[in-house]
C-alpha atoms as a PDB file:
ATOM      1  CA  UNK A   1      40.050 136.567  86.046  1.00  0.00           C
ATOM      2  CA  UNK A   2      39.109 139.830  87.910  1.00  0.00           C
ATOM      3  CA  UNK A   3      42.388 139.874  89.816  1.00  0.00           C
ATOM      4  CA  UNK A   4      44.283 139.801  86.629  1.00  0.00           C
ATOM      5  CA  UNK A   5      42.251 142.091  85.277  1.00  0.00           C
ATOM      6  CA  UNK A   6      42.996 144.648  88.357  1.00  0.00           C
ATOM      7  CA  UNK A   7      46.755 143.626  88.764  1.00  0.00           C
ATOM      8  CA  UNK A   8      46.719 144.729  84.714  1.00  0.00           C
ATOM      9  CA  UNK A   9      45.360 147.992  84.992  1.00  0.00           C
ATOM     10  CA  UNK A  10      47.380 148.576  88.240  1.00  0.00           C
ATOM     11  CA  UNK A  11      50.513 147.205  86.177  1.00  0.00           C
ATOM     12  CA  UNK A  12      50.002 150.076  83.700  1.00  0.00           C
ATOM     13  CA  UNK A  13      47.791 152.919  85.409  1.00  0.00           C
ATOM     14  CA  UNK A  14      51.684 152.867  87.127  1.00  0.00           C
ATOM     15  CA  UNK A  15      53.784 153.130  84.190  1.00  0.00           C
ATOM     16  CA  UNK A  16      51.488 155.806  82.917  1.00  0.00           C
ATOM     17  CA  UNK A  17      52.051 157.788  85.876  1.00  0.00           C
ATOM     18  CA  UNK A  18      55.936 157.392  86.105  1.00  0.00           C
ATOM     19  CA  UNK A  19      56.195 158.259  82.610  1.00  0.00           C
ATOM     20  CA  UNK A  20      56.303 162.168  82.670  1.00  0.00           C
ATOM     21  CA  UNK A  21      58.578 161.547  86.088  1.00  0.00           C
ATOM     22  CA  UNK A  22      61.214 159.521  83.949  1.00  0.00           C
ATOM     23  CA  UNK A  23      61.582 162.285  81.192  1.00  0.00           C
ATOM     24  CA  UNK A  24      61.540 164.954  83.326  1.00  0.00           C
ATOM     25  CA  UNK A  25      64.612 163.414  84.760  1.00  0.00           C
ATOM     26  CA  UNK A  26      66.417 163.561  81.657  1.00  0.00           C
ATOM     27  CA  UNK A  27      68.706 166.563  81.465  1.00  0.00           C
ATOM     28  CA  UNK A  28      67.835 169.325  78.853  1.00  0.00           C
ATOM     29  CA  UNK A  29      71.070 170.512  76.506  1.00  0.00           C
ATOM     30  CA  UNK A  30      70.495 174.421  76.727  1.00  0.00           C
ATOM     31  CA  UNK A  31      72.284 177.222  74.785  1.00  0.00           C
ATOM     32  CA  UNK A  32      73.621 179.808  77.286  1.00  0.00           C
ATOM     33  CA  UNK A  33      75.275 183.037  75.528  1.00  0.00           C
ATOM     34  CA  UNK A  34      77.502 186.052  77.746  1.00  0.00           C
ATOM     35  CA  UNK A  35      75.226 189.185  77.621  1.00  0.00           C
ATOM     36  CA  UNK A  36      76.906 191.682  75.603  1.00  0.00           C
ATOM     37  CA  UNK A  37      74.692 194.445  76.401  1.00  0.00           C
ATOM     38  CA  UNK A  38      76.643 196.082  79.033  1.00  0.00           C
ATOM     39  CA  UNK A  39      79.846 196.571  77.761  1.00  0.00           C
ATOM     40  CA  UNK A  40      77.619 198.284  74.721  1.00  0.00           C
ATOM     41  CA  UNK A  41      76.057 200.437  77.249  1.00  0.00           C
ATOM     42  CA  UNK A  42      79.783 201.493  78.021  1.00  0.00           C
ATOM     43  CA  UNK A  43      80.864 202.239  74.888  1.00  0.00           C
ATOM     44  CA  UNK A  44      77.383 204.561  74.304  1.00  0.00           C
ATOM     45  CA  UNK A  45      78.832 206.259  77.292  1.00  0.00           C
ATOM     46  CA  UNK A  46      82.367 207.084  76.364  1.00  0.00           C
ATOM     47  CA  UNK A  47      81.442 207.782  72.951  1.00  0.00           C
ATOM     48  CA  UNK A  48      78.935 210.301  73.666  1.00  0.00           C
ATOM     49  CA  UNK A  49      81.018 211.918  76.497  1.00  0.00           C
ATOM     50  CA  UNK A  50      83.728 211.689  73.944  1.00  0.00           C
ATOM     51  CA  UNK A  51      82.188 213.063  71.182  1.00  0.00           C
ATOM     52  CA  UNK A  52      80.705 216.052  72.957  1.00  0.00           C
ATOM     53  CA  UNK A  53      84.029 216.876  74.079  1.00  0.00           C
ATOM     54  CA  UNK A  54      85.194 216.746  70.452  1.00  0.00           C
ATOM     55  CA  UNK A  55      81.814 218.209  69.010  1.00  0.00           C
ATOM     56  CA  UNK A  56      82.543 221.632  71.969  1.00  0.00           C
ATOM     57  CA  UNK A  57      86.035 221.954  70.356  1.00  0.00           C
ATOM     58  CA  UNK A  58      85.604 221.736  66.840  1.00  0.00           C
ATOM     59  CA  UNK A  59      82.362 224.214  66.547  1.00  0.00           C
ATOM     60  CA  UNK A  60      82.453 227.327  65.432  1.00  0.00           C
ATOM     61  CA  UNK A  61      82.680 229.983  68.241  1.00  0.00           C
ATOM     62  CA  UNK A  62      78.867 230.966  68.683  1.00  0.00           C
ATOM     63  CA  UNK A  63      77.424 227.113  67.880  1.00  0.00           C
ATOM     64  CA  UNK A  64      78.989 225.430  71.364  1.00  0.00           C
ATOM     65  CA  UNK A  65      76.188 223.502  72.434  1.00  0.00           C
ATOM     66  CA  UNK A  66      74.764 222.554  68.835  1.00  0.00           C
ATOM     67  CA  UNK A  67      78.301 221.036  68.279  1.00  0.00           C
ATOM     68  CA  UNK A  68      78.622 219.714  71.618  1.00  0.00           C
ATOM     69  CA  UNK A  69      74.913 217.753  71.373  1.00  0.00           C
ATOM     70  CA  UNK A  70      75.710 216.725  67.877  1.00  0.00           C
ATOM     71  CA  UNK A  71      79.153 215.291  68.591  1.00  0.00           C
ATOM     72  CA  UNK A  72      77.604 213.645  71.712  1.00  0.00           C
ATOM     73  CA  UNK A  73      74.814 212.119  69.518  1.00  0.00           C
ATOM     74  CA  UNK A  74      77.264 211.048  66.675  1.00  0.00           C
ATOM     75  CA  UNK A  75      79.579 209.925  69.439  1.00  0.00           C
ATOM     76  CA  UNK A  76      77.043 208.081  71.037  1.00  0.00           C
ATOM     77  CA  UNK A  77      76.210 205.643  68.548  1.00  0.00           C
ATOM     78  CA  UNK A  78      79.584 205.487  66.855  1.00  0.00           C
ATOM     79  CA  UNK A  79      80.613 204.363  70.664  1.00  0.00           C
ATOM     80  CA  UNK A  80      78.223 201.753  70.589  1.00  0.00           C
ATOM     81  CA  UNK A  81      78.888 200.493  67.379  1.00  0.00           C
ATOM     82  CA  UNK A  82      82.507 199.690  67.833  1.00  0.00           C
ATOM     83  CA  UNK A  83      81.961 198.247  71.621  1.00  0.00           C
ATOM     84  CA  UNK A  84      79.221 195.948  70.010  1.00  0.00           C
ATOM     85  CA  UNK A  85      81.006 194.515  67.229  1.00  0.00           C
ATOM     86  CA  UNK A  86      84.315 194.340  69.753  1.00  0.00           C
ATOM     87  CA  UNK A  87      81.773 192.274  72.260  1.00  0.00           C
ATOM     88  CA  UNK A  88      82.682 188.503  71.862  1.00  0.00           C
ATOM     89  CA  UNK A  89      80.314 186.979  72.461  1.00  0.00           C
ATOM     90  CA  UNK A  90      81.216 183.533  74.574  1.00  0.00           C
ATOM     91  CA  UNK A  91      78.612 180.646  74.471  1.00  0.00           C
ATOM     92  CA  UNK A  92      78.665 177.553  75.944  1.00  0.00           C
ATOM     93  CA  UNK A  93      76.274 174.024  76.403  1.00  0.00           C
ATOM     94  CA  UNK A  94      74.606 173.418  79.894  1.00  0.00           C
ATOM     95  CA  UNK A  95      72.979 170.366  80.858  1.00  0.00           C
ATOM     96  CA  UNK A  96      69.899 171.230  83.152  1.00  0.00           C
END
């Protein structure tokens, strides 16, 4: 009677122990998604640069630099805009 009783609890003390080992074994389904961000970043860039440009030549001749850092600023987030909503964004399922 004590043998079966320690073959028993051996018996199961091992399938508790390989349980966490099976299901970590068991690949996860995981979203993975292109980052975006940078080709935002580049269209912040050449809208700003851009919009300076265009913000220098439409001021009036003693307001330069207010029109060039306003034009930059508008620029700026008019660039990112555009380059964020042009972004597609590619996503794909990986098994790890």
């Amino acid at each position: 009677m004590r043998n079966a009783l320690i073959a028993l609890t051996i018996v199961c003390g091992g399938a508790v122990a390989a349980a966490p080992v099976i299901a970590e074994a068991a690949p996860k389904r995981v979203l993975v998604c292109q980052n975006v961000r940078k080709k935002a970043n580049t269209g912040t860039l050449i809208g700003a640069v851009s919009g300076g440009l265009l913000g220098n030549a439409v001021a009036g001749h003693g307001a330069k630099t207010e029109g060039t850092v306003i034009g930059a600023g508008v620029g700026a987030v008019a660039g990112h805009q555009i380059a964020k909503s042009n972004a597609q964004r590619k996503c794909r399922y990986v098994y790890r």
